[in-house]
N, C-alpha and C. Protein backbone atom coordinates (compact mmCIF):
# COMPACT_ATOMS: atom_id res chain seq x y z
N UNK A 1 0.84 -1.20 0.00
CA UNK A 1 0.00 0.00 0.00
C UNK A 1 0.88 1.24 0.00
N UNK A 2 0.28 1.86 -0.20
CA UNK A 2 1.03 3.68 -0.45
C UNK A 2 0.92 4.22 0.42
N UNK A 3 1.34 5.18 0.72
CA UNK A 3 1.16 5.98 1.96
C UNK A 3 -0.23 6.36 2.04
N UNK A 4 -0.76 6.89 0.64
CA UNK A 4 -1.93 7.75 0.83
C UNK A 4 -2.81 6.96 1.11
N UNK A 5 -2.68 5.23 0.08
CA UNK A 5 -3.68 4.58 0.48
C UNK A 5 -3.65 4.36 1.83
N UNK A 6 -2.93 4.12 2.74
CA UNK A 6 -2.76 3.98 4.21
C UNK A 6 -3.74 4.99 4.57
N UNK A 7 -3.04 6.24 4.41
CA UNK A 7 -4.01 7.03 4.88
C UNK A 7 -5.34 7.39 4.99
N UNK A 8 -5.83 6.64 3.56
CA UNK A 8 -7.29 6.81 2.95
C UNK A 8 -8.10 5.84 4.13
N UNK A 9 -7.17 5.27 4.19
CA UNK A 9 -7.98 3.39 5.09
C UNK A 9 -8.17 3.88 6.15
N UNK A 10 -7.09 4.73 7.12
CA UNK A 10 -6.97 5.17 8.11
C UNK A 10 -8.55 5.91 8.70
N UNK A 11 -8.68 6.74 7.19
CA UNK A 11 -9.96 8.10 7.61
C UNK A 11 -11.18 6.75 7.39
N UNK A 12 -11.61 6.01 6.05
CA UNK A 12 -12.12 4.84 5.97
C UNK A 12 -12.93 4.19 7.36
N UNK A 13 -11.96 3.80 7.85
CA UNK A 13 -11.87 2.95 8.70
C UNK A 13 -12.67 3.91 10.21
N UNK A 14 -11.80 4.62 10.64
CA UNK A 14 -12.48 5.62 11.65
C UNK A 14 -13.82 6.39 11.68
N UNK A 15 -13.96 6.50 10.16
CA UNK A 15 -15.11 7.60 9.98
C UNK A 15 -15.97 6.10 9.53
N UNK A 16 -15.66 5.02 9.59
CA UNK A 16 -16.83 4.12 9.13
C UNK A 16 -17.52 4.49 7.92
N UNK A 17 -16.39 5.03 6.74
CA UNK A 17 -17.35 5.08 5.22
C UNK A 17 -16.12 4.79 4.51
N UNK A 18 -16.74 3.36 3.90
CA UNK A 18 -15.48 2.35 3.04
C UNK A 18 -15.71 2.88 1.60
N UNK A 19 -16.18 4.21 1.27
CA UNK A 19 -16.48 4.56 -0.07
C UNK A 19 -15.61 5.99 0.06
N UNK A 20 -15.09 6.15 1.42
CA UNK A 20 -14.93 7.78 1.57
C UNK A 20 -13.40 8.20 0.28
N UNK A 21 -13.31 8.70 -0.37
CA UNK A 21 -12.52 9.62 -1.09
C UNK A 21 -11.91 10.85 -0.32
N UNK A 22 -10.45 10.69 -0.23
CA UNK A 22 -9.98 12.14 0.31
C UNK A 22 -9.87 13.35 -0.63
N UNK A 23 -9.86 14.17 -0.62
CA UNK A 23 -9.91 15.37 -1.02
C UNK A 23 -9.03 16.43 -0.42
N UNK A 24 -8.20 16.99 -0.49
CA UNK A 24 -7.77 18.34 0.39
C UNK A 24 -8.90 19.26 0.52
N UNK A 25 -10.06 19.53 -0.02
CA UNK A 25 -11.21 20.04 0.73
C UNK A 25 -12.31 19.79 1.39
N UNK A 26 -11.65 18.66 1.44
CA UNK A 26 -12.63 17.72 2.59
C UNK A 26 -12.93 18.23 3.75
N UNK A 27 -13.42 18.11 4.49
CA UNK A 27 -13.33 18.63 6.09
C UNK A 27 -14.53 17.72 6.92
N UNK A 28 -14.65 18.09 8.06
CA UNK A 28 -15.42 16.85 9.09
C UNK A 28 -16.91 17.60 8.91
N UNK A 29 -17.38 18.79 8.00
CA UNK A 29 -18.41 19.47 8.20
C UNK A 29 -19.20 18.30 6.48
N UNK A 30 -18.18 18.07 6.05
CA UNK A 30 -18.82 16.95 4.72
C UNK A 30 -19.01 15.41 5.04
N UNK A 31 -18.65 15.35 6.30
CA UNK A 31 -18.80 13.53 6.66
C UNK A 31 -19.49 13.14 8.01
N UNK A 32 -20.47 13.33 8.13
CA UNK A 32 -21.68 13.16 9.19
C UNK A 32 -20.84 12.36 10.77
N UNK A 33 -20.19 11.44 10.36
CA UNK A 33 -19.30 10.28 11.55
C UNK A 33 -17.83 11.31 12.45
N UNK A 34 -17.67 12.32 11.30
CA UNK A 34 -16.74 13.08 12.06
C UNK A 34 -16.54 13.64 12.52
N UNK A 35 -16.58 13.80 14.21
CA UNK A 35 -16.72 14.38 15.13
C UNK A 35 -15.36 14.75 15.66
N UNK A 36 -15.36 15.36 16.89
CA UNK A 36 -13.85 15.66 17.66
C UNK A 36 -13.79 14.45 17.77
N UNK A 37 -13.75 13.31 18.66
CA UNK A 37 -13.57 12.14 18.82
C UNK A 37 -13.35 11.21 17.74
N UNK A 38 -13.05 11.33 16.64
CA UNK A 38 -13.37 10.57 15.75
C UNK A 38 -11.81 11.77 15.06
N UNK A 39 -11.88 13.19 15.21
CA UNK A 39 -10.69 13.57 14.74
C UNK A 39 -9.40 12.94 15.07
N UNK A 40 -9.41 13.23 16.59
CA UNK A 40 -8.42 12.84 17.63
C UNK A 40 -7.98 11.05 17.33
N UNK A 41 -8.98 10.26 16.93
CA UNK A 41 -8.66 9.16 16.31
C UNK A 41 -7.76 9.11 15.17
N UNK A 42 -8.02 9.57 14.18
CA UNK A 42 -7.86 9.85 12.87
C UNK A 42 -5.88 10.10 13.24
N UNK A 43 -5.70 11.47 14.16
CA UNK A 43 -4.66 11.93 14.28
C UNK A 43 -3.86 10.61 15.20
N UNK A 44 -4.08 9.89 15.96
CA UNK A 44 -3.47 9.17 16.83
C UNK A 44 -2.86 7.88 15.85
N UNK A 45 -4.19 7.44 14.82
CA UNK A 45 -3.70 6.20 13.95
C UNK A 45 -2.57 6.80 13.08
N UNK A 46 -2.15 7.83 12.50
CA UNK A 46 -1.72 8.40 11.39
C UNK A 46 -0.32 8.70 12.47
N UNK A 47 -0.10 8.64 13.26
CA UNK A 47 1.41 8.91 14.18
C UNK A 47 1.38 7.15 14.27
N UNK A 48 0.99 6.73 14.73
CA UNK A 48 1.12 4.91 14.88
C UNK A 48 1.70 4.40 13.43
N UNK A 49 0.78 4.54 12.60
CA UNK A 49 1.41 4.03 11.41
C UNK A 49 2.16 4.65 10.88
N UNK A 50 2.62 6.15 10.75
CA UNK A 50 3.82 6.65 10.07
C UNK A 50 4.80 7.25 11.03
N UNK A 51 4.76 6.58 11.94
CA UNK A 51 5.93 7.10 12.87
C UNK A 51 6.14 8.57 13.42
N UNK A 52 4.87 9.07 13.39
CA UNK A 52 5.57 10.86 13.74
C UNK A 52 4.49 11.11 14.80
N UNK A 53 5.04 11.80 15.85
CA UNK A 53 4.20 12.46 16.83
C UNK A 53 4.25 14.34 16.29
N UNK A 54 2.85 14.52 16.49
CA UNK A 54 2.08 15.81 16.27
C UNK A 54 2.59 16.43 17.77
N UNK A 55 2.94 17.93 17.53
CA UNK A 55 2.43 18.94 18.83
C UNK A 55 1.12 19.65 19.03
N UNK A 56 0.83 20.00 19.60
CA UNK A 56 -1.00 20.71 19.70
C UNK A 56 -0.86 21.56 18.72
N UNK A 57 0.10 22.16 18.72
CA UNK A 57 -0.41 23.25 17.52
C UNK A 57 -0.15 22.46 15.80
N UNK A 58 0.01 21.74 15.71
CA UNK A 58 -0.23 21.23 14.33
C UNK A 58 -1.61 20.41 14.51
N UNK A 59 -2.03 19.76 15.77
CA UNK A 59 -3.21 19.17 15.92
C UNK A 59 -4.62 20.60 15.53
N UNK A 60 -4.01 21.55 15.66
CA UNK A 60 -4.91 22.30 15.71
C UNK A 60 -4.74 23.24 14.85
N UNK A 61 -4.14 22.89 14.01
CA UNK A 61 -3.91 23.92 12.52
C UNK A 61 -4.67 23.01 11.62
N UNK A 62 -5.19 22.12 11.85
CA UNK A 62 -5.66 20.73 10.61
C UNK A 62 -7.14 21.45 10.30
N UNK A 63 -7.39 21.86 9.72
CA UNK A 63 -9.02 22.07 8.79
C UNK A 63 -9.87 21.77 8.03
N UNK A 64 -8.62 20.63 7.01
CA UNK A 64 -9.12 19.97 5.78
C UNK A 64 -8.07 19.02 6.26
N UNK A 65 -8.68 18.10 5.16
CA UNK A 65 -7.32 17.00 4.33
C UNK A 65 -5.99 17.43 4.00
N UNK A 66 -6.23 18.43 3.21
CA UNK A 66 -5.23 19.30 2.78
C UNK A 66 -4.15 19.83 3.89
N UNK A 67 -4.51 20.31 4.83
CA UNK A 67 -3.72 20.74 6.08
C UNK A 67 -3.07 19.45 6.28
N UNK A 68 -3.92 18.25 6.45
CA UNK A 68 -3.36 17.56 6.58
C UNK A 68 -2.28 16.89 6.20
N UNK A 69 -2.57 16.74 4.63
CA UNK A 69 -1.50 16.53 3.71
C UNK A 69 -0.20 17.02 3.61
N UNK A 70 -0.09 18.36 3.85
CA UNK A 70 0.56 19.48 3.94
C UNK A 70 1.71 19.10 5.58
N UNK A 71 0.80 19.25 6.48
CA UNK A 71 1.57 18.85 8.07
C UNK A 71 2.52 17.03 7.96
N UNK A 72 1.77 16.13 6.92
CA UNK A 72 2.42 14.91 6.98
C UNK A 72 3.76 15.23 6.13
N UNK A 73 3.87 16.28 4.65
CA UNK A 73 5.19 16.29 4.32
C UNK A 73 6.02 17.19 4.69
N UNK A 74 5.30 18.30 5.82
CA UNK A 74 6.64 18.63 6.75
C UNK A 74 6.95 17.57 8.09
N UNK A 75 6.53 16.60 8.20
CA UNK A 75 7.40 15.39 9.08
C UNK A 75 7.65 14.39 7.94
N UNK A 76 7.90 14.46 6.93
CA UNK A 76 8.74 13.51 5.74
C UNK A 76 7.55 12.30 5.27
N UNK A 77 6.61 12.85 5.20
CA UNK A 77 5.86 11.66 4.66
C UNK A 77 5.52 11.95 3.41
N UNK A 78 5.94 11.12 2.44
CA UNK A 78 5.27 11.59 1.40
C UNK A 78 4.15 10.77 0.80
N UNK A 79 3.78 11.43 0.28
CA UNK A 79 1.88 11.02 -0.29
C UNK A 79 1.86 10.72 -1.50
């Protein structure tokens, strides 16, 4: 698998929608299952499987996918 696919499985999997498509303008206001609790998931699997721990303030700069995308290849992940 690819990174991204990892990642795709990751949101997949947490948000409980095996059809979900990422987008960099995605956000948790387009996917009914994604709540804070369900963010904080999202962020915990994505340090487990790619090896990087987040500080609060990158936990809290995330808005979209895109942020996201963006925060994984400043800790060397590429997508």
């Amino acid at each position: 698998m690819t990174n991204m696919e990892n990642l795709q499985a990751i949101y997949r999997e947490v948000l409980k929608k095996p059809d979900l498509q990422l987008t960099p303008e995605l956000t948790a206001r387009d996917v009914d299952s994604w709540d804070s609790l369900a963010h904080v998931q999202i962020i915990v699997e994505v340090e487990k499987k790619f090896g990087v721990e987040f500080d609060l303030d990158d936990f809290l700069a995330i808005r979209n996918v895109g942020d996201f995308f963006k925060l994984l290849a400043r800790y060397g992940v590429d997508l």
